[in-house]
PDB file of N, CA and C in Angstrom:
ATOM      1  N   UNK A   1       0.843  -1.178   0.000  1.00  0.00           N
ATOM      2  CA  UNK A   1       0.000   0.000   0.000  1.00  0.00           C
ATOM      3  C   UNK A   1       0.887   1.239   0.000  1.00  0.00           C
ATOM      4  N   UNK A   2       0.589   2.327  -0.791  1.00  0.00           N
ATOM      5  CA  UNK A   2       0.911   3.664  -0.897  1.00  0.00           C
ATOM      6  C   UNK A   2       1.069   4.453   0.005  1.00  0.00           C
ATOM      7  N   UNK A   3       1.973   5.328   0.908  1.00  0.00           N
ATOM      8  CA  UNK A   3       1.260   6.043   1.484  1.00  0.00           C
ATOM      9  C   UNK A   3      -0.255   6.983   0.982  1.00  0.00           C
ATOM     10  N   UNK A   4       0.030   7.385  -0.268  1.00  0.00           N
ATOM     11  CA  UNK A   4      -1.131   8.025  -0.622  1.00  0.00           C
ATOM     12  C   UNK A   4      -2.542   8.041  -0.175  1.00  0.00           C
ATOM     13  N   UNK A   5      -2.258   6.310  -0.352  1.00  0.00           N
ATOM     14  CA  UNK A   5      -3.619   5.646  -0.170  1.00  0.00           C
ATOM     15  C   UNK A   5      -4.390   5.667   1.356  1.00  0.00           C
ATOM     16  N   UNK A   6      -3.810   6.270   1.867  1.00  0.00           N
ATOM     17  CA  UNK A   6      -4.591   6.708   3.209  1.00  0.00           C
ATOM     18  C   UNK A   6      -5.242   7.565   3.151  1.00  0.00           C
ATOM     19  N   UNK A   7      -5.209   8.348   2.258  1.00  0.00           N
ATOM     20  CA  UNK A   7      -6.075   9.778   2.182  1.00  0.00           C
ATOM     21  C   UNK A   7      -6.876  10.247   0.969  1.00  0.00           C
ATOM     22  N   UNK A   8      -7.889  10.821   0.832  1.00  0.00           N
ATOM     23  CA  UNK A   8      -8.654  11.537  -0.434  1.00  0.00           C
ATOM     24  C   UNK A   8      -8.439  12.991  -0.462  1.00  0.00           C
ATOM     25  N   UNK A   9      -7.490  13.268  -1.522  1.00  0.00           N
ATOM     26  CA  UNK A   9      -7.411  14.480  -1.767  1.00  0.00           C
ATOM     27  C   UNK A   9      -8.152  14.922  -2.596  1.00  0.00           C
ATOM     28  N   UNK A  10      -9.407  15.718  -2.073  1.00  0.00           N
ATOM     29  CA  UNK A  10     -10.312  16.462  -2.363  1.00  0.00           C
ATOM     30  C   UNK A  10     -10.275  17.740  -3.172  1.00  0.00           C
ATOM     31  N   UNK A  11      -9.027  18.609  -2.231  1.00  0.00           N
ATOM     32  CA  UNK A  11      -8.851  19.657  -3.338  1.00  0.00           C
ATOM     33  C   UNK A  11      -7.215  19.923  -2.666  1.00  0.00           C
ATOM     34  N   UNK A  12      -6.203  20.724  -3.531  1.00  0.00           N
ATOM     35  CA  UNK A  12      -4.797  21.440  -3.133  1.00  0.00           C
ATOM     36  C   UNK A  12      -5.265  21.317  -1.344  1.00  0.00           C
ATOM     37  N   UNK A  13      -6.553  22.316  -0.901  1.00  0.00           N
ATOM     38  CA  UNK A  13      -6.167  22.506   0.218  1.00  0.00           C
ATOM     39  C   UNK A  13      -7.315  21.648   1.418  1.00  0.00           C
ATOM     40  N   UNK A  14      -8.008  20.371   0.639  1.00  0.00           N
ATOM     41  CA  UNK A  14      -8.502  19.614   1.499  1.00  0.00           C
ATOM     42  C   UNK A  14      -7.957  18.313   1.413  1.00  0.00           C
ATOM     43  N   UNK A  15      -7.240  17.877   2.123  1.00  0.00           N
ATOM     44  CA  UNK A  15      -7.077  16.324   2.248  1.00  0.00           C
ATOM     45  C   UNK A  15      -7.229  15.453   3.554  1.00  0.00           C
ATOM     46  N   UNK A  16      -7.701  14.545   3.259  1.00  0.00           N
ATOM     47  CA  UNK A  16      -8.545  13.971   5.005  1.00  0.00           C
ATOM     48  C   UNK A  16      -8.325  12.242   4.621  1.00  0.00           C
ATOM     49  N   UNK A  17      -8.004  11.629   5.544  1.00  0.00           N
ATOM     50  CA  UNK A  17      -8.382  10.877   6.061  1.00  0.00           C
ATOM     51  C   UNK A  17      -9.181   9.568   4.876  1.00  0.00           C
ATOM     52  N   UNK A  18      -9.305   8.740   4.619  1.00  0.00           N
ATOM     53  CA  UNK A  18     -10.132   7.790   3.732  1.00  0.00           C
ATOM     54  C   UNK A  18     -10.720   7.070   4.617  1.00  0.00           C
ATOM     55  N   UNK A  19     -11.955   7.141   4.550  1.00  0.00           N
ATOM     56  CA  UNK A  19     -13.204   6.669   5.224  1.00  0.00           C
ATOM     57  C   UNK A  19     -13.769   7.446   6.058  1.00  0.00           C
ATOM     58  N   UNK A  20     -13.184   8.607   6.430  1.00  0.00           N
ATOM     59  CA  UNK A  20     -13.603   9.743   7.401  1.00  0.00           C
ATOM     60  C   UNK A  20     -13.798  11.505   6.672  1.00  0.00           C
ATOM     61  N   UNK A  21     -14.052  12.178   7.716  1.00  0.00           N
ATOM     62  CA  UNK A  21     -14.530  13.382   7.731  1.00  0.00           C
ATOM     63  C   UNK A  21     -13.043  14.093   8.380  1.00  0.00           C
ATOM     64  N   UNK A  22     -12.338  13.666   8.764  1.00  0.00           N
ATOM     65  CA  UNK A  22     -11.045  14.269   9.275  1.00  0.00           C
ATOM     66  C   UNK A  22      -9.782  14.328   8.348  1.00  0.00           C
ATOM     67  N   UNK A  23      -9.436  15.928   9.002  1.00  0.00           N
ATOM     68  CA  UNK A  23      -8.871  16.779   8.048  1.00  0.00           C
ATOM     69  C   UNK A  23      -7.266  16.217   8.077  1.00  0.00           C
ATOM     70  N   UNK A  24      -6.150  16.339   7.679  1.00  0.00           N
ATOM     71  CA  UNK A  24      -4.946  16.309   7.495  1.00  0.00           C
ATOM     72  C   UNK A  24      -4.446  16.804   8.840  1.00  0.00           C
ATOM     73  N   UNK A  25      -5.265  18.231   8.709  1.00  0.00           N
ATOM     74  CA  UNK A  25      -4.669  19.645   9.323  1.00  0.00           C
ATOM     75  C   UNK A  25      -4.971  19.379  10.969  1.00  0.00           C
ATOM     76  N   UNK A  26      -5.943  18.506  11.168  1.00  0.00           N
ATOM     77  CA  UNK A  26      -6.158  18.335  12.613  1.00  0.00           C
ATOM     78  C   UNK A  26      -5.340  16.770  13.630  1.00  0.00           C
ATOM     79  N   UNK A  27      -4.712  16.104  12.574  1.00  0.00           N
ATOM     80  CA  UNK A  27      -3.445  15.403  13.180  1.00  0.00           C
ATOM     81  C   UNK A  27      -2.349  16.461  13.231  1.00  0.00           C
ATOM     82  N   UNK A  28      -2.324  16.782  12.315  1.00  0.00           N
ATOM     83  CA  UNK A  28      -1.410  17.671  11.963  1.00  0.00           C
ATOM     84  C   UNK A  28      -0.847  18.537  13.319  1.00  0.00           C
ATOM     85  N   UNK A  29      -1.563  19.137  13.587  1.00  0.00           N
ATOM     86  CA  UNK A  29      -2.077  20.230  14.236  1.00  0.00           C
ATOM     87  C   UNK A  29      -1.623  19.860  15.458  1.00  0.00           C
ATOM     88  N   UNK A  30      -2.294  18.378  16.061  1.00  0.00           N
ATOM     89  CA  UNK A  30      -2.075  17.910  17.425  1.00  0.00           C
ATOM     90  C   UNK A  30      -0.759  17.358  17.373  1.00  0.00           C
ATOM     91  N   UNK A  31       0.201  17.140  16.592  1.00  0.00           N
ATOM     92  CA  UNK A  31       0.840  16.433  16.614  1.00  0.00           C
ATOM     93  C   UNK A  31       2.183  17.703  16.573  1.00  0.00           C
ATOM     94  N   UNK A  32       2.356  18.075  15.952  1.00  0.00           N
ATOM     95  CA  UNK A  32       2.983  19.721  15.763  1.00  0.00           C
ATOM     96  C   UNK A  32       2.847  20.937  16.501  1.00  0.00           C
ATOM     97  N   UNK A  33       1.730  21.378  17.026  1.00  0.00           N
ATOM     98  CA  UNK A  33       1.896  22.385  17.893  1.00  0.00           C
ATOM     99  C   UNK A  33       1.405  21.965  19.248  1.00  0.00           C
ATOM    100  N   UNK A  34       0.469  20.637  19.392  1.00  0.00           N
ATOM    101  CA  UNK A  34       0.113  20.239  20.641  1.00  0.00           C
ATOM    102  C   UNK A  34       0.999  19.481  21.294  1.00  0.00           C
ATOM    103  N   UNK A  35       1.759  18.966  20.282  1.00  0.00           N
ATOM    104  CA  UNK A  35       3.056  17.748  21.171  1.00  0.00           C
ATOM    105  C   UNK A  35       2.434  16.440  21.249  1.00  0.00           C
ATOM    106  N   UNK A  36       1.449  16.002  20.567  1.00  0.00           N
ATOM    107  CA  UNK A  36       0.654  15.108  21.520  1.00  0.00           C
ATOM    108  C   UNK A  36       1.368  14.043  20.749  1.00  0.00           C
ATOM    109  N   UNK A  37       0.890  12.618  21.028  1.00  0.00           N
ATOM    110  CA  UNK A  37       1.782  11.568  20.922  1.00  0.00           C
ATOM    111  C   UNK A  37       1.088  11.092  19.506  1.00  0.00           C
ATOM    112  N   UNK A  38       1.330   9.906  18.421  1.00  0.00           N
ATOM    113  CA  UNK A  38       0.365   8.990  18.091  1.00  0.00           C
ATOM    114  C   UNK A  38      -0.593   8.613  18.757  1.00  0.00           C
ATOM    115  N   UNK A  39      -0.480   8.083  19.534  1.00  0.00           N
ATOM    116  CA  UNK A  39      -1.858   7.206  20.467  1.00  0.00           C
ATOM    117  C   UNK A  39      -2.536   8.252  21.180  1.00  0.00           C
ATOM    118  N   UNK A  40      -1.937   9.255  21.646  1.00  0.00           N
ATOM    119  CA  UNK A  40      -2.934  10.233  22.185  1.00  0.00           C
ATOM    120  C   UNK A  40      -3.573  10.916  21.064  1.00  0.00           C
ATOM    121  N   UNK A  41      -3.499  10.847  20.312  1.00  0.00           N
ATOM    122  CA  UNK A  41      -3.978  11.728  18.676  1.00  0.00           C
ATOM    123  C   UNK A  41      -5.103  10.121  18.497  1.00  0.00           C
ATOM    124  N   UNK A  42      -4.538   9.423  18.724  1.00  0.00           N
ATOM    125  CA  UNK A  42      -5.773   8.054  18.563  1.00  0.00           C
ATOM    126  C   UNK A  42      -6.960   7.913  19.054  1.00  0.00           C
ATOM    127  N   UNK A  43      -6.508   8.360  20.627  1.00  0.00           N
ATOM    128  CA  UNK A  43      -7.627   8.055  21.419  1.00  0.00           C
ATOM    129  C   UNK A  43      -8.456   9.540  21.780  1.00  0.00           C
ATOM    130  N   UNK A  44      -8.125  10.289  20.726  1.00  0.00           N
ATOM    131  CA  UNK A  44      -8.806  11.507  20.901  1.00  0.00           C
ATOM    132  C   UNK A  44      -9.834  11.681  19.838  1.00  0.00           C
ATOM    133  N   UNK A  45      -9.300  10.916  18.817  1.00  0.00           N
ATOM    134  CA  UNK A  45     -10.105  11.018  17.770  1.00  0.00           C
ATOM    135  C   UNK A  45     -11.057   9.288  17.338  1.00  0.00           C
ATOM    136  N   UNK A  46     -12.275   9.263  17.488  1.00  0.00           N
ATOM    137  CA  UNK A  46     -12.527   7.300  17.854  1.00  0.00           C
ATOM    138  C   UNK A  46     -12.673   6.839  16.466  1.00  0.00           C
ATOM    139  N   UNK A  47     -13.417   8.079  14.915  1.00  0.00           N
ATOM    140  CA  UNK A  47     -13.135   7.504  14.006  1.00  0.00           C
ATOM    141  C   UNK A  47     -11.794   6.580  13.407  1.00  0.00           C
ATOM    142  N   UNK A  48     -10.881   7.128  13.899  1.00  0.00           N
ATOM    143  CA  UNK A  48      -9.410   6.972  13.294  1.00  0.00           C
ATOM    144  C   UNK A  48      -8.583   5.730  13.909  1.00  0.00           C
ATOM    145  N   UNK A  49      -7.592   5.191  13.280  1.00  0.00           N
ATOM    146  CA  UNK A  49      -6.994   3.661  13.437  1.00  0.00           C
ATOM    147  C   UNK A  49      -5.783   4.274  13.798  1.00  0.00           C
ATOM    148  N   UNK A  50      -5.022   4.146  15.065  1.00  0.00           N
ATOM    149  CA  UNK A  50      -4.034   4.213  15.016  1.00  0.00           C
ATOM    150  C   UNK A  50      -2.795   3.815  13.579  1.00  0.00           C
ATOM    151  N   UNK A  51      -2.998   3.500  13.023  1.00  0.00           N
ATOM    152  CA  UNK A  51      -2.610   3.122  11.291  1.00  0.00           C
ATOM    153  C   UNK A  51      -2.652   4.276  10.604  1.00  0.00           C
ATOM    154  N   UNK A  52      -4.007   5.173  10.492  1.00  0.00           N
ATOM    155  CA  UNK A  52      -3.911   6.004   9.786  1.00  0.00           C
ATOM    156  C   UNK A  52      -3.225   7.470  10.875  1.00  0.00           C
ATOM    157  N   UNK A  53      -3.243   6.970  12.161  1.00  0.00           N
ATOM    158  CA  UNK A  53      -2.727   8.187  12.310  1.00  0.00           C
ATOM    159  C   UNK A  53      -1.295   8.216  12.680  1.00  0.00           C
ATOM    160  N   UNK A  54      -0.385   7.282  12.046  1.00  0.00           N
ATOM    161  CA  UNK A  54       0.941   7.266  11.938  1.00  0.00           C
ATOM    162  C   UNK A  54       1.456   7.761  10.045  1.00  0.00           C
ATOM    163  N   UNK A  55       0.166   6.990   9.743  1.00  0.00           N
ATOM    164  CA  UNK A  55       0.464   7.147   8.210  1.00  0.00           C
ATOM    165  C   UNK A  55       0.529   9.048   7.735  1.00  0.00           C
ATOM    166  N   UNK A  56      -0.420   9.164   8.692  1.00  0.00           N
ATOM    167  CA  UNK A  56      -0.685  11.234   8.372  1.00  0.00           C
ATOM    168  C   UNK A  56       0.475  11.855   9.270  1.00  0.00           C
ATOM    169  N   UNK A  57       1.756  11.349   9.872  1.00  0.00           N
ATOM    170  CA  UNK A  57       2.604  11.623  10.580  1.00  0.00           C
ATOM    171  C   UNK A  57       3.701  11.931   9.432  1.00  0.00           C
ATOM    172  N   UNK A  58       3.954  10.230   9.359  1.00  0.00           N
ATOM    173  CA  UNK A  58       4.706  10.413   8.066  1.00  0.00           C
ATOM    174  C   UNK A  58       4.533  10.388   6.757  1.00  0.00           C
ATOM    175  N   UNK A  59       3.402  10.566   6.476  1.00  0.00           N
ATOM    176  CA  UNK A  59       3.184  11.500   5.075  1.00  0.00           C
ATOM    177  C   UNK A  59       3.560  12.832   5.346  1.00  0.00           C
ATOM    178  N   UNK A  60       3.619  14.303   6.759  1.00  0.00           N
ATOM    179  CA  UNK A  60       4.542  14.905   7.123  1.00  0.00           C
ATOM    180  C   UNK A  60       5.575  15.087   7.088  1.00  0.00           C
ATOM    181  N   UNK A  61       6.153  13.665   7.469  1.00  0.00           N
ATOM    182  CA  UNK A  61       7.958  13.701   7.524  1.00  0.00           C
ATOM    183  C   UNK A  61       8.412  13.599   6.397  1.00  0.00           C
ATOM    184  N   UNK A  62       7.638  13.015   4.820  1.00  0.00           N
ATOM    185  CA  UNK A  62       7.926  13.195   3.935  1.00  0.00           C
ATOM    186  C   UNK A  62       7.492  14.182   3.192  1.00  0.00           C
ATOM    187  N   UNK A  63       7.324  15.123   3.527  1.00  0.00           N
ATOM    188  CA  UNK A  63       6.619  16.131   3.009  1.00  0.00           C
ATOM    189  C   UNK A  63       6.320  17.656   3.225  1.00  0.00           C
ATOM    190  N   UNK A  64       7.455  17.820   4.636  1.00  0.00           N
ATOM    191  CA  UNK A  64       7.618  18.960   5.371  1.00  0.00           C
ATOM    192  C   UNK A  64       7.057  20.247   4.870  1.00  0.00           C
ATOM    193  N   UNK A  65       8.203  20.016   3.923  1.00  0.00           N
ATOM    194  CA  UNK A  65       7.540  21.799   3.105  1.00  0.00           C
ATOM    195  C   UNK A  65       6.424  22.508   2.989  1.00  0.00           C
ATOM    196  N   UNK A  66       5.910  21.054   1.635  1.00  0.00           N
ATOM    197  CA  UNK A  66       4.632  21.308   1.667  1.00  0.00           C
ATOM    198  C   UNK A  66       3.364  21.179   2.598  1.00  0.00           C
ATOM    199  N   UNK A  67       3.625  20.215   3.643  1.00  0.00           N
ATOM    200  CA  UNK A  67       2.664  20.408   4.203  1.00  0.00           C
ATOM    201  C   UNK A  67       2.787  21.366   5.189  1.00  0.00           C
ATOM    202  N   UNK A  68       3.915  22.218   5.568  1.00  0.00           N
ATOM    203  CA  UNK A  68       4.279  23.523   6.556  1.00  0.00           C
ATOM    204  C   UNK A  68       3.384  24.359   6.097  1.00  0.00           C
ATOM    205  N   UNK A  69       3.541  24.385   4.589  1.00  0.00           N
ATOM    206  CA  UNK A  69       2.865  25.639   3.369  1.00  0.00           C
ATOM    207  C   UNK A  69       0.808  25.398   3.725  1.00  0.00           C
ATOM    208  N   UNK A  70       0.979  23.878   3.319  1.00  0.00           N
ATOM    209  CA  UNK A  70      -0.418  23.204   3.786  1.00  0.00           C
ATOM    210  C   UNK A  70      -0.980  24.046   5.039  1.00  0.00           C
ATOM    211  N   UNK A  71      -0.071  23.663   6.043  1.00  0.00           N
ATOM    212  CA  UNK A  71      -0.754  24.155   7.972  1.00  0.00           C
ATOM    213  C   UNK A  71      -0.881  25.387   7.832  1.00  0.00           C
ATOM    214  N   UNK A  72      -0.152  26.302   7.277  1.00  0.00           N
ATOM    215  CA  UNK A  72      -0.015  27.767   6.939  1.00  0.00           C
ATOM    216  C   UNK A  72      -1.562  28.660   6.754  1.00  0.00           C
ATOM    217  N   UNK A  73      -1.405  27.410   5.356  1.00  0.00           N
ATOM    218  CA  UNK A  73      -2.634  27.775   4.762  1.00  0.00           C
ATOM    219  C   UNK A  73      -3.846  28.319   5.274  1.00  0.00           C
ATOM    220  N   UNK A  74      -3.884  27.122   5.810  1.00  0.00           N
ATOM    221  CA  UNK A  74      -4.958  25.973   7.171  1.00  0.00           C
ATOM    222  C   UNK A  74      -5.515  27.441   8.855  1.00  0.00           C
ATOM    223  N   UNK A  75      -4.201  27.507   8.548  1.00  0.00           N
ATOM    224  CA  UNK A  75      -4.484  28.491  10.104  1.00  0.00           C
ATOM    225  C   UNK A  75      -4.573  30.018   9.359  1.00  0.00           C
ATOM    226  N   UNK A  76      -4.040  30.350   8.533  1.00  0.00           N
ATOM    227  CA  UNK A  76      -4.760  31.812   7.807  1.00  0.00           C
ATOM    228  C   UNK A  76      -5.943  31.572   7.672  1.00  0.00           C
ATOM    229  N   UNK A  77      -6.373  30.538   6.848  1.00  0.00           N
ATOM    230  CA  UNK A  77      -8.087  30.537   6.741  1.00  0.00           C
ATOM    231  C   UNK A  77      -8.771  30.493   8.004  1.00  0.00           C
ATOM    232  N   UNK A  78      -8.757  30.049   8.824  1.00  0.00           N
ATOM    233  CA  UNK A  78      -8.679  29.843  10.371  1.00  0.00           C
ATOM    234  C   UNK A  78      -8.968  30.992  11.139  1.00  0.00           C
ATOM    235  N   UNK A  79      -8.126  31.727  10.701  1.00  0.00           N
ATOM    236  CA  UNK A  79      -7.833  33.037  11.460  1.00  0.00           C
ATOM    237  C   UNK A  79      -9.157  34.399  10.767  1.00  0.00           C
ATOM    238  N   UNK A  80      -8.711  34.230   9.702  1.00  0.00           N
ATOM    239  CA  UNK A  80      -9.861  34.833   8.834  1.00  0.00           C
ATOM    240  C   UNK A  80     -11.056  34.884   8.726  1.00  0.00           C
ATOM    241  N   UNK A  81     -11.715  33.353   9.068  1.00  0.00           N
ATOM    242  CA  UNK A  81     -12.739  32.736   8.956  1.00  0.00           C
ATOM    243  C   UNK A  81     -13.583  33.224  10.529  1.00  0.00           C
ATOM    244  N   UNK A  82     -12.784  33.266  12.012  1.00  0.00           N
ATOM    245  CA  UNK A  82     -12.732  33.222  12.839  1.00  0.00           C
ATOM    246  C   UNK A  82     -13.220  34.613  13.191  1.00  0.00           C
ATOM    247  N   UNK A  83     -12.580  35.880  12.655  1.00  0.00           N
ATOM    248  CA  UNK A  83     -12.350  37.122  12.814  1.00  0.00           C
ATOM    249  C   UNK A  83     -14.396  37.845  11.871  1.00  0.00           C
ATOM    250  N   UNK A  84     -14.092  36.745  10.788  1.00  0.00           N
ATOM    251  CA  UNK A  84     -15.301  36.978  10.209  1.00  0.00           C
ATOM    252  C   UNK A  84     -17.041  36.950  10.755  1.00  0.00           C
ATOM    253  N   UNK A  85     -16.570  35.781  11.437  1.00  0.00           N
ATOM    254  CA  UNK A  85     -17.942  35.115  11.876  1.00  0.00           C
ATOM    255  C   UNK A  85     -17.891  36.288  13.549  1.00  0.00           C
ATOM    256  N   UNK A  86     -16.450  36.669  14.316  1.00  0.00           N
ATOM    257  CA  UNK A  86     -16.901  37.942  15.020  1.00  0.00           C
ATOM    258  C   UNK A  86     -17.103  38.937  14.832  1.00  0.00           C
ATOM    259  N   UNK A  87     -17.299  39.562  13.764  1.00  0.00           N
ATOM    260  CA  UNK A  87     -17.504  41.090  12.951  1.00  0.00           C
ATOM    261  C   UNK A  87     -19.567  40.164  12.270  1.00  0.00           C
ATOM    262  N   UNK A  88     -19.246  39.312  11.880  1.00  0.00           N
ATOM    263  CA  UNK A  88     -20.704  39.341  11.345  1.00  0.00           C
ATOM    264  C   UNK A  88     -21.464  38.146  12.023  1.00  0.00           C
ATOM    265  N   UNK A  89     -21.875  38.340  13.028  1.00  0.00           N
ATOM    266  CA  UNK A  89     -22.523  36.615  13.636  1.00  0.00           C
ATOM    267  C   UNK A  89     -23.458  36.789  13.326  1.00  0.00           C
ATOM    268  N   UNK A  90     -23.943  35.210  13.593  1.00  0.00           N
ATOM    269  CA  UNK A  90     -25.124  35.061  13.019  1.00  0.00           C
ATOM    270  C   UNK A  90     -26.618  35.086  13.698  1.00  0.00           C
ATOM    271  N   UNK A  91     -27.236  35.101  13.301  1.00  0.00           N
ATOM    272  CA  UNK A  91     -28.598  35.528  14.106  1.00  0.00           C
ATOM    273  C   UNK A  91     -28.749  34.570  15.630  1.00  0.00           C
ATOM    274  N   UNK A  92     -28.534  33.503  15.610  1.00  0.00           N
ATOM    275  CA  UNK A  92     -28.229  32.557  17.282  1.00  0.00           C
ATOM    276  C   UNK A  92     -27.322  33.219  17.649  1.00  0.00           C
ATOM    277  N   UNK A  93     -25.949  33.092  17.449  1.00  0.00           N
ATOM    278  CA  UNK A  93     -25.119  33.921  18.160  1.00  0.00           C
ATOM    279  C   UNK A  93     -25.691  35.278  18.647  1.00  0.00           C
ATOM    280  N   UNK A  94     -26.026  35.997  17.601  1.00  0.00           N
ATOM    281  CA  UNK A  94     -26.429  37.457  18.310  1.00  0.00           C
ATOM    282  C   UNK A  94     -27.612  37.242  19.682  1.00  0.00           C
ATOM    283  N   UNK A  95     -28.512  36.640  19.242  1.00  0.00           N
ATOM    284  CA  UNK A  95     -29.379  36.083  20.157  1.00  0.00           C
ATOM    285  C   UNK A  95     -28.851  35.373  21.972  1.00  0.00           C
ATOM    286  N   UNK A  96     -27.605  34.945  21.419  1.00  0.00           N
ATOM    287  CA  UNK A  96     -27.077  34.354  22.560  1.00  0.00           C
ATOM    288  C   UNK A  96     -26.561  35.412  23.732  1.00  0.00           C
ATOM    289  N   UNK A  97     -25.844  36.440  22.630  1.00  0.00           N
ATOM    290  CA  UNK A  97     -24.862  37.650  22.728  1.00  0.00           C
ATOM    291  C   UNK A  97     -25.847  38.483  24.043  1.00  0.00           C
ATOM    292  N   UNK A  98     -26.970  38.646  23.496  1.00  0.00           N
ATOM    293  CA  UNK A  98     -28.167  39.446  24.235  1.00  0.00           C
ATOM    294  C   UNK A  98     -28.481  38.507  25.421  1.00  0.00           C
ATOM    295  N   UNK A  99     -28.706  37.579  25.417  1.00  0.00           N
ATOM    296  CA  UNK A  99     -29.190  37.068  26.664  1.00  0.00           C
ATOM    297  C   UNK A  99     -27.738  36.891  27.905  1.00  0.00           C
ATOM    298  N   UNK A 100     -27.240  36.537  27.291  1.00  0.00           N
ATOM    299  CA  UNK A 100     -25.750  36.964  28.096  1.00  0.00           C
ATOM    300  C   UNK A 100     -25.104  38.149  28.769  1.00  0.00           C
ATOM    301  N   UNK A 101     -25.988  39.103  27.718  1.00  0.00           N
ATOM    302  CA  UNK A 101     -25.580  40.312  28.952  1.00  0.00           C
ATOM    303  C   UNK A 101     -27.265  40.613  29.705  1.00  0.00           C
ATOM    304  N   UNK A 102     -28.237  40.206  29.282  1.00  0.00           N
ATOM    305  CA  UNK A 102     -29.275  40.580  29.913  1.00  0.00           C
ATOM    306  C   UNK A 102     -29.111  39.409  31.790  1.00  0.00           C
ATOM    307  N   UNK A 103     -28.613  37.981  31.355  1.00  0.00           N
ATOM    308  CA  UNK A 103     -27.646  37.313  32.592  1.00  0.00           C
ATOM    309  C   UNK A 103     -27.109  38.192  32.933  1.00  0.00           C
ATOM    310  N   UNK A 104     -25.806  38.764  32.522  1.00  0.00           N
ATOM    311  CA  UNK A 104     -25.279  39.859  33.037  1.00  0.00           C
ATOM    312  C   UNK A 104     -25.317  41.035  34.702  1.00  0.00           C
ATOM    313  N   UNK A 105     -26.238  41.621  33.321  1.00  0.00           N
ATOM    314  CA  UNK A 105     -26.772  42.614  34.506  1.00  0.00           C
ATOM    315  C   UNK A 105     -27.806  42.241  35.374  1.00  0.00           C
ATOM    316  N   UNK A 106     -28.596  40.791  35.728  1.00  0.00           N
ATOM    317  CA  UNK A 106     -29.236  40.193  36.603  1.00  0.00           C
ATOM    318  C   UNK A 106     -28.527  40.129  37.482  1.00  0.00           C
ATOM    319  N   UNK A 107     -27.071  39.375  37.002  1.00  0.00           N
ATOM    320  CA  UNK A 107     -26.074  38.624  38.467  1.00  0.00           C
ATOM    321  C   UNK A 107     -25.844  39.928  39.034  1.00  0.00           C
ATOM    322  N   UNK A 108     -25.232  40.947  38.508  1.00  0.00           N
ATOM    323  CA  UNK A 108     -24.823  42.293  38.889  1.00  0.00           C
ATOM    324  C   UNK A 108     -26.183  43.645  39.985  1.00  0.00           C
ATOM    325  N   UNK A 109     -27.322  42.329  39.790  1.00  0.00           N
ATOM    326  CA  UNK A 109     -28.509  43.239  40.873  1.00  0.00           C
ATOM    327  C   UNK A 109     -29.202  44.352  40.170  1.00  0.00           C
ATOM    328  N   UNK A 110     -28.966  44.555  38.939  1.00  0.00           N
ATOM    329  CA  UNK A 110     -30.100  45.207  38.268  1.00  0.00           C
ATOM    330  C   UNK A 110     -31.656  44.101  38.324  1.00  0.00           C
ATOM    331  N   UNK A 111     -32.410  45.157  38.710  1.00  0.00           N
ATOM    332  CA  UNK A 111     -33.606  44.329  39.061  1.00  0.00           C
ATOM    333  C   UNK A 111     -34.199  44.789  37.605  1.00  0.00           C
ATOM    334  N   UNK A 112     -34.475  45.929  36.719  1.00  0.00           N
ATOM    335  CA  UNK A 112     -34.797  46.227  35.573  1.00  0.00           C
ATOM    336  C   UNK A 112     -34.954  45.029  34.091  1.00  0.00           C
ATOM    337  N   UNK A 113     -34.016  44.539  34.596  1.00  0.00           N
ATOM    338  CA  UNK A 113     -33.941  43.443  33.195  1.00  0.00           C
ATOM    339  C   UNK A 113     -34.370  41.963  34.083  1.00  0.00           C
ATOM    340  N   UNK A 114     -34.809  41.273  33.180  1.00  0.00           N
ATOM    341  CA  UNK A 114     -35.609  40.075  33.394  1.00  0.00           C
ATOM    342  C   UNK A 114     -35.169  39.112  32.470  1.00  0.00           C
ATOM    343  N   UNK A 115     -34.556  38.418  32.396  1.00  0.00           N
ATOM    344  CA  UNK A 115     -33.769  37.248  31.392  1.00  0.00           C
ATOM    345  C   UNK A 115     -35.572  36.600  30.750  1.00  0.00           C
ATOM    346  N   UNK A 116     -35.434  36.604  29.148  1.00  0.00           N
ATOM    347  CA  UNK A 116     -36.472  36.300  28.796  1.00  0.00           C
ATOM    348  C   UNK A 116     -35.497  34.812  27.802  1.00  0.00           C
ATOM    349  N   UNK A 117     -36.061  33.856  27.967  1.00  0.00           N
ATOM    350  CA  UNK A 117     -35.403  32.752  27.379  1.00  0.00           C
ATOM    351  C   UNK A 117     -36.495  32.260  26.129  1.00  0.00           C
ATOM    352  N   UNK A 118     -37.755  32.139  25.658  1.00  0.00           N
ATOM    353  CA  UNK A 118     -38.528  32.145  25.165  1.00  0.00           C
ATOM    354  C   UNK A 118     -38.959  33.677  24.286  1.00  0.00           C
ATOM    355  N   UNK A 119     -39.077  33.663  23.050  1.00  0.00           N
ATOM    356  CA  UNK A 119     -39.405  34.267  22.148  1.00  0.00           C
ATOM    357  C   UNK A 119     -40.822  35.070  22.140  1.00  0.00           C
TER     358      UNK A 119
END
């Protein structure tokens, strides 16, 4: 077997896992900036075979560059994506946003506001 063959590359900047919904970027990720081990990257994730998550290690070690360029990628969009959804949330969030400070100023002894949880 290939290394390849562990993974479906979907597009340049999606590749995951074969048989799963998990990204490159999130072994990746734990394994590179979290420190975490193989087996702790195993037993964190229950889709995944310890197999494939040695194979997405060293498909890394062979592949540094690009996949540095890959994680890069990965955490700009990340960052972007992140910054976006706090400049424009979405109607639950905002909803949440409000009842959180209407909690707020309850705990704080304003008797004026009344936490309304129902619409």
């Amino acid at each position: 077997m290939k290394l390849e063959d562990y993974f479906n590359f979907l597009a340049p900047n999606d590749i995951r896992l074969k048989g799963t919904r998990v990204g490159i970027e999130t072994i990746f990720y734990d394994f590179i900036y979290r420190s975490k081990t193989p087996e702790e990257i195993f037993q964190t994730y229950s889709s995944l075979t310890l197999e494939q998550v040695y194979a997405t290690i060293l498909y890394y070690l062979h592949n540094q560059e690009s996949v540095n360029q890959y994680i890069a990628d990965w955490l700009e969009w990340s960052r972007k994506m992140e910054e976006e959804q706090r400049q424009n949330p979405s109607p639950v969030v905002q909803k949440l946003i409000k009842i959180k400070a209407k909690l707020g100023n309850v705990s704080r002894g304003d008797s004026r506001i009344t936490p309304t949880f129902l619409p």
